[in-house]
Protein backbone atom coordinates (compact mmCIF):
# COMPACT_ATOMS: atom_id res chain seq x y z
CA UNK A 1 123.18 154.04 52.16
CA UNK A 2 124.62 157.06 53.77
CA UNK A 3 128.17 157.90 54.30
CA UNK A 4 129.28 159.10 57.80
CA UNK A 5 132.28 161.11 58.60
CA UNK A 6 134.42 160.80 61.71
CA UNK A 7 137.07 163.19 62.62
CA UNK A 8 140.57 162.05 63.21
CA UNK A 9 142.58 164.94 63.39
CA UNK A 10 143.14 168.54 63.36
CA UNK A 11 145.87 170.52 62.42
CA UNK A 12 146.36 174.41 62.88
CA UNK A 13 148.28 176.63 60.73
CA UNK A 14 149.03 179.93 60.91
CA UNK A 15 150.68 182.24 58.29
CA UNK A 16 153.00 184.75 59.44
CA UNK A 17 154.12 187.76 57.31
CA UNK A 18 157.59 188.40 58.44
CA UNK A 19 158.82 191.06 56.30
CA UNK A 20 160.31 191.82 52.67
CA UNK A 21 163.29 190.12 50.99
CA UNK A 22 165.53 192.06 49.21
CA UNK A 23 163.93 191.62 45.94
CA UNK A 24 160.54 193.17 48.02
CA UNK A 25 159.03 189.74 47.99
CA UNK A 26 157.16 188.59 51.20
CA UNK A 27 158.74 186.53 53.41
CA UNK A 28 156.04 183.82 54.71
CA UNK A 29 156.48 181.78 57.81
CA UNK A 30 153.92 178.99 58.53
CA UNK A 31 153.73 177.49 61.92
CA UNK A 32 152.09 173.70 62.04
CA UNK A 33 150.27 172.94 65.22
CA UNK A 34 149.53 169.16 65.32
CA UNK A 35 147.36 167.26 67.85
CA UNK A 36 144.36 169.86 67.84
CA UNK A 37 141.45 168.48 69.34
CA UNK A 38 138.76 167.42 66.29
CA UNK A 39 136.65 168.24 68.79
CA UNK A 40 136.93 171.65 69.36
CA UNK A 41 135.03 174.85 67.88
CA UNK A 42 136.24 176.97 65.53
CA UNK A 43 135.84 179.85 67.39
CA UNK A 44 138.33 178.53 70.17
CA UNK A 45 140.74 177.13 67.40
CA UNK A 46 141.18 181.16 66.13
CA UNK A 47 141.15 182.51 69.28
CA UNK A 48 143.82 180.18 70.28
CA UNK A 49 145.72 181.14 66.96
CA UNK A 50 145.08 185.12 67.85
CA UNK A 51 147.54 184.51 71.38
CA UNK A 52 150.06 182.46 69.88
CA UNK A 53 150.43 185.31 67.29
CA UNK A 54 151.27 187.58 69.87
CA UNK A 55 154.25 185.74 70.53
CA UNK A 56 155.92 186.25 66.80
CA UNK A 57 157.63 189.23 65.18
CA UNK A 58 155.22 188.92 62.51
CA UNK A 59 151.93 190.18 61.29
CA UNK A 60 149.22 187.13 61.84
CA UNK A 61 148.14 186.75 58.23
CA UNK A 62 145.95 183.75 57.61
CA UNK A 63 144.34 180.90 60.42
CA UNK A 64 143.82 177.67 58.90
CA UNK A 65 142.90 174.40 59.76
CA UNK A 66 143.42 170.80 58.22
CA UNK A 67 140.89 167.94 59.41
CA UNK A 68 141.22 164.72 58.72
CA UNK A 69 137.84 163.05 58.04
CA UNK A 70 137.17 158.92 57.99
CA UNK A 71 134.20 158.26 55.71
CA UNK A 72 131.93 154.92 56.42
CA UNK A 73 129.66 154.17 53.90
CA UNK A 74 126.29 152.78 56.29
């Protein structure tokens, strides 16, 4: 039998480095973008990430994404 998978969400996430504390750690900010389209390339998914960024003070550090995957055992 084979299993399938079917996609049932998508999730962006985008780490922002927004500076140094004052012990010089970084300071992290991680924006959540629910409701992505499963369907939709990964190429548009970091280009999409790419002009949000330009809308933060921070430096665009990491582009993630989360998928949620049914499997069906056929």
């Amino acid at each position: 039998m084979a299993i399938r998978d079917f996609k049932q969400s998508s999730t962006l996430l985008m780490k922002f480095n927004m500076g140094v504390d004052a012990r010089g750690n970084d300071i992290i900010k991680v924006v959540n973008l629910r409701k992505v389209k499963p369907s939709a390339d990964h190429q548009a998914v970091y280009e999409t990430a790419q002009s949000i960024s330009t809308l933060v003070d921070g430096n665009l550090t990491e582009v993630l994404r989360q998928e949620v995957l049914e499997l069906v055992n056929e």
